[in-house]
N, C-alpha and C. Protein backbone atom coordinates (compact mmCIF):
# COMPACT_ATOMS: atom_id res chain seq x y z
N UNK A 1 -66.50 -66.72 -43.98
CA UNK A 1 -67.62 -66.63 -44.90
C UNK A 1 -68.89 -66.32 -44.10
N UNK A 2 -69.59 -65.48 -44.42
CA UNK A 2 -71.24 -65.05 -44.60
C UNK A 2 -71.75 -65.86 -43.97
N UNK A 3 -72.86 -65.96 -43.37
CA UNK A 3 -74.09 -67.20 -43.34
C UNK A 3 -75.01 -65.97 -43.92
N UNK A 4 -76.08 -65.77 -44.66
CA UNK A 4 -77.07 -65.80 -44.96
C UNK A 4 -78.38 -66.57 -44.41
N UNK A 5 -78.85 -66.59 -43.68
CA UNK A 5 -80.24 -67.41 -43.22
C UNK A 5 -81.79 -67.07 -43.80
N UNK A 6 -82.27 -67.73 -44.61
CA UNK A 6 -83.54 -67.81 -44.90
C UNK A 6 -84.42 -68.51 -44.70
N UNK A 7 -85.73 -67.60 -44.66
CA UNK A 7 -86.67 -68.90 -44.24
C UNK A 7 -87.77 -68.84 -45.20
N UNK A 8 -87.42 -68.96 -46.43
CA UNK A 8 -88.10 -69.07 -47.76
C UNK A 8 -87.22 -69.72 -48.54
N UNK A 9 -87.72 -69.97 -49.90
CA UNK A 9 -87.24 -71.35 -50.64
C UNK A 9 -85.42 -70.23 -51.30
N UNK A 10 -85.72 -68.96 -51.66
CA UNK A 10 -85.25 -68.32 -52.14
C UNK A 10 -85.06 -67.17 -51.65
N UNK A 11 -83.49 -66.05 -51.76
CA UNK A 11 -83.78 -64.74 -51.96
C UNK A 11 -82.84 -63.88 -52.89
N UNK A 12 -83.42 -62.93 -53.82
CA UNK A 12 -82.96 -62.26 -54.19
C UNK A 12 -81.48 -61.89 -54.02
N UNK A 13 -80.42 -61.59 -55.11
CA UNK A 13 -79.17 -61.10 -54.94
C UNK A 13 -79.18 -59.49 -54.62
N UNK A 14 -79.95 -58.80 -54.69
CA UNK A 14 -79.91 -57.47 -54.19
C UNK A 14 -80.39 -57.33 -52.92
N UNK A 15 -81.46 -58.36 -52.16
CA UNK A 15 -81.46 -58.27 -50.52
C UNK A 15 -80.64 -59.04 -50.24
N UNK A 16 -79.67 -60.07 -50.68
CA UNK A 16 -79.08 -60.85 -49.98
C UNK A 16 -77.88 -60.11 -49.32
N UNK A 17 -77.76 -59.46 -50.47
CA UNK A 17 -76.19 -58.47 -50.60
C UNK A 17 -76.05 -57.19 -48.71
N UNK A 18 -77.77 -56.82 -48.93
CA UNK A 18 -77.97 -56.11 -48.19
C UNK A 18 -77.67 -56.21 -46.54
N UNK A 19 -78.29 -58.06 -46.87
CA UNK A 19 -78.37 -58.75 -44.98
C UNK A 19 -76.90 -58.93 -45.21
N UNK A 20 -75.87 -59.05 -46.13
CA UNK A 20 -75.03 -59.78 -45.69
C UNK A 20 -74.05 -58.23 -45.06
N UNK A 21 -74.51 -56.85 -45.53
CA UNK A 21 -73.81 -56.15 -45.09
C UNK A 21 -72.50 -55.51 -45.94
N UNK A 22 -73.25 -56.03 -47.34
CA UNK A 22 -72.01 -55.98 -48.64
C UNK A 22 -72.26 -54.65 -48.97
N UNK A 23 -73.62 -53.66 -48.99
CA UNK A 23 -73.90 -52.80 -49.34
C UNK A 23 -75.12 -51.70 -48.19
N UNK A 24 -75.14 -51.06 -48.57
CA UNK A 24 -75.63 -50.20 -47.50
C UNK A 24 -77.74 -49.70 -48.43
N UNK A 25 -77.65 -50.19 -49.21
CA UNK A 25 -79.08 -49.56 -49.93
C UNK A 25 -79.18 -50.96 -51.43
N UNK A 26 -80.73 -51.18 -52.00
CA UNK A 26 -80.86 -51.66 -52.71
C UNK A 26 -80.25 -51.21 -53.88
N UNK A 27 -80.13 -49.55 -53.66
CA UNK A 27 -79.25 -48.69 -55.26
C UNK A 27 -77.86 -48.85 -54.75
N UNK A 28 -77.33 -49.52 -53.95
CA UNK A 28 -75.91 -49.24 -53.95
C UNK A 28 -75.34 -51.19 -54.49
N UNK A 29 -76.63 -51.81 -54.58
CA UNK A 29 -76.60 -53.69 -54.69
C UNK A 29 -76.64 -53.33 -56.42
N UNK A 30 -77.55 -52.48 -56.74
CA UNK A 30 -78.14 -52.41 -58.46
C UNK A 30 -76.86 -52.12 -58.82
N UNK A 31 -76.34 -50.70 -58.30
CA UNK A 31 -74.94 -50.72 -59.19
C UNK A 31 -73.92 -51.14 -59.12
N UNK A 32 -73.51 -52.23 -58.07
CA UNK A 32 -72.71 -52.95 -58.04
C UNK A 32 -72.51 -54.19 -58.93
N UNK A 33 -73.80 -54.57 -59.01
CA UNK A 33 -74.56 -55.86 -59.52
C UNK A 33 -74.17 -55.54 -61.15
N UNK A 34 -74.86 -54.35 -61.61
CA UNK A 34 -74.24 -54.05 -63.05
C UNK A 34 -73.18 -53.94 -63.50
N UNK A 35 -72.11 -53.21 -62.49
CA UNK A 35 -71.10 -52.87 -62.75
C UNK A 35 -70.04 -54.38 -63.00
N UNK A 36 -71.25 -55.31 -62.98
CA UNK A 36 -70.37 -56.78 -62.78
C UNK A 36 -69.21 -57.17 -61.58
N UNK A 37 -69.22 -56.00 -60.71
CA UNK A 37 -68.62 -56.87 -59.19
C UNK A 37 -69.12 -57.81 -59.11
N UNK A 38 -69.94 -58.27 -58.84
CA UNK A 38 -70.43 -59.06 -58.37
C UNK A 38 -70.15 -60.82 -58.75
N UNK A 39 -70.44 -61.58 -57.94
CA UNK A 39 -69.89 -63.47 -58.38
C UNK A 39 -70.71 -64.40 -57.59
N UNK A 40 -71.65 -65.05 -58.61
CA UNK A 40 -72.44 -65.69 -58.05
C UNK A 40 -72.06 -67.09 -58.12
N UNK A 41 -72.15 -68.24 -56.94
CA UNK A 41 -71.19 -69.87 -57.37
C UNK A 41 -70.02 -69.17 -58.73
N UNK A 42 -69.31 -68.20 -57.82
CA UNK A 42 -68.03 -68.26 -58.57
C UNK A 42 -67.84 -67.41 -60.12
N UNK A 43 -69.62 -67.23 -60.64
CA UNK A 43 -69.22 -65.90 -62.22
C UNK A 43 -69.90 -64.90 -61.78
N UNK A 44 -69.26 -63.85 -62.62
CA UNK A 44 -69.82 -62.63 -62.74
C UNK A 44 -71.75 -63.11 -62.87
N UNK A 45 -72.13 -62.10 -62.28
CA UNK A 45 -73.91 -62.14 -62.14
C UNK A 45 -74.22 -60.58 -62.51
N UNK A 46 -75.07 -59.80 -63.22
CA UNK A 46 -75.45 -59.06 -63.71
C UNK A 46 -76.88 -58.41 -63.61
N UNK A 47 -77.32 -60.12 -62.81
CA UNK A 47 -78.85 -59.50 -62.43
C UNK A 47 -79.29 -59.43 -60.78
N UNK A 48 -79.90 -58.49 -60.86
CA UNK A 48 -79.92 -57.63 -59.58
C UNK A 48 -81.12 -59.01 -59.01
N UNK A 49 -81.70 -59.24 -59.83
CA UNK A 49 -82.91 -60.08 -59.44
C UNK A 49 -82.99 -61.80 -59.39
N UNK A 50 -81.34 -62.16 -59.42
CA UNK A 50 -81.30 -63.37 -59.51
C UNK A 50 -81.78 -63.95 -58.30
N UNK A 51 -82.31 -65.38 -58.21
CA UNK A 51 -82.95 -66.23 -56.82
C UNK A 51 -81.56 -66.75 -56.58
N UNK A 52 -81.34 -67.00 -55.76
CA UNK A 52 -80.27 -67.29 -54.74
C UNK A 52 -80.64 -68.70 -53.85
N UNK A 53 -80.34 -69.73 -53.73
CA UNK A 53 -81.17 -71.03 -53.48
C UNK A 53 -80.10 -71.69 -52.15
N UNK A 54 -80.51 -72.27 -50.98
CA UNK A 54 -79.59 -72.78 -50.23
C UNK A 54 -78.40 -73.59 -50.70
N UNK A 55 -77.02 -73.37 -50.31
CA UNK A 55 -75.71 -73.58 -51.22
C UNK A 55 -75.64 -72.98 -51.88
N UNK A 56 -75.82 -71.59 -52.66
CA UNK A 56 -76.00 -70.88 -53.59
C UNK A 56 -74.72 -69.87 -52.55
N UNK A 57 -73.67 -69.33 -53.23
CA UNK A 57 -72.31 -68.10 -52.96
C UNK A 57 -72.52 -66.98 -54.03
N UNK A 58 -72.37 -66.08 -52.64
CA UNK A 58 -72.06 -65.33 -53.92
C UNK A 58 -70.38 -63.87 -53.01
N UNK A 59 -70.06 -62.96 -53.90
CA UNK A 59 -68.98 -62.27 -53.43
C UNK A 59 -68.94 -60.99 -54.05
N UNK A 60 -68.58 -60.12 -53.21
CA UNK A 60 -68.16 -58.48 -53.90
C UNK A 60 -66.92 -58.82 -53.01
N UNK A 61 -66.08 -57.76 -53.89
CA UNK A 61 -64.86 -57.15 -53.22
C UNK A 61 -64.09 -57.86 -51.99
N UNK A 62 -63.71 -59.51 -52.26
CA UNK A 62 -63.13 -60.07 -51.35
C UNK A 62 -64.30 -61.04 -50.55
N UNK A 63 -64.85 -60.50 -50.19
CA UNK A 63 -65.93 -60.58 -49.05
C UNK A 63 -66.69 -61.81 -49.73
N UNK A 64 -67.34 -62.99 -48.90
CA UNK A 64 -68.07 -64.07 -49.45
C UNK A 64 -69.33 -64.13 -48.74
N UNK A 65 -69.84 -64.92 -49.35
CA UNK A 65 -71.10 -65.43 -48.53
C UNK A 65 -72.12 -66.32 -48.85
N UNK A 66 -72.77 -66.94 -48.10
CA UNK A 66 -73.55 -68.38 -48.00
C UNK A 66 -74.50 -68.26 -47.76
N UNK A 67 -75.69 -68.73 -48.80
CA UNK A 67 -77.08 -69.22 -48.50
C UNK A 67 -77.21 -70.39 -47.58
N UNK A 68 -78.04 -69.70 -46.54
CA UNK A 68 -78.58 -71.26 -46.00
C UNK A 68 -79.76 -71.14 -45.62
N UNK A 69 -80.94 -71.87 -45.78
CA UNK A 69 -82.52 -72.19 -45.67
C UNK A 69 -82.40 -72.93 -44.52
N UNK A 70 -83.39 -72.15 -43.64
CA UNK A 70 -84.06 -73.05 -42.64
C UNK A 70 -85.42 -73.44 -42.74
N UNK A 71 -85.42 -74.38 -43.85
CA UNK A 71 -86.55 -74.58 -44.45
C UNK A 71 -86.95 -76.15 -43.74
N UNK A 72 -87.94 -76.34 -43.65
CA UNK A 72 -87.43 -77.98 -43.35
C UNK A 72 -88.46 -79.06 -43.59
């Protein structure tokens, strides 16, 4: 699984997708995201603009990955 590292409270499912290396462009996260690939804690997610919160998963195509805040 993913680590994701942030150092804000939140980030977006279309940059997250990006750092994690799931997609190559913000238009290649949008149409994935619509096309309902996408699984956020486990359901389909639809919005490109959802906040994503430390412990927060999400997955395309096999592939997983983990929010984690280095917030402190």
């Amino acid at each position: 699984m993913e680590k994701i590292v942030i150092k804000d409270e939140f980030i977006k499912l279309g940059q997250a997708m990006k750092l994690a290396g799931f997609v190559d462009s913000g238009l290649d996260a949008k149409i994935c995201i619509q096309a309902g690939e996408v699984r956020v804690n486990g359901e389909v997610c639809m919005q490109r603009g959802k906040k994503l919160y430390h412990g927060n998963t999400f997955s395309f195509h096999g592939e997983e990955a983990v929010i984690v805040s280095n917030i402190e």
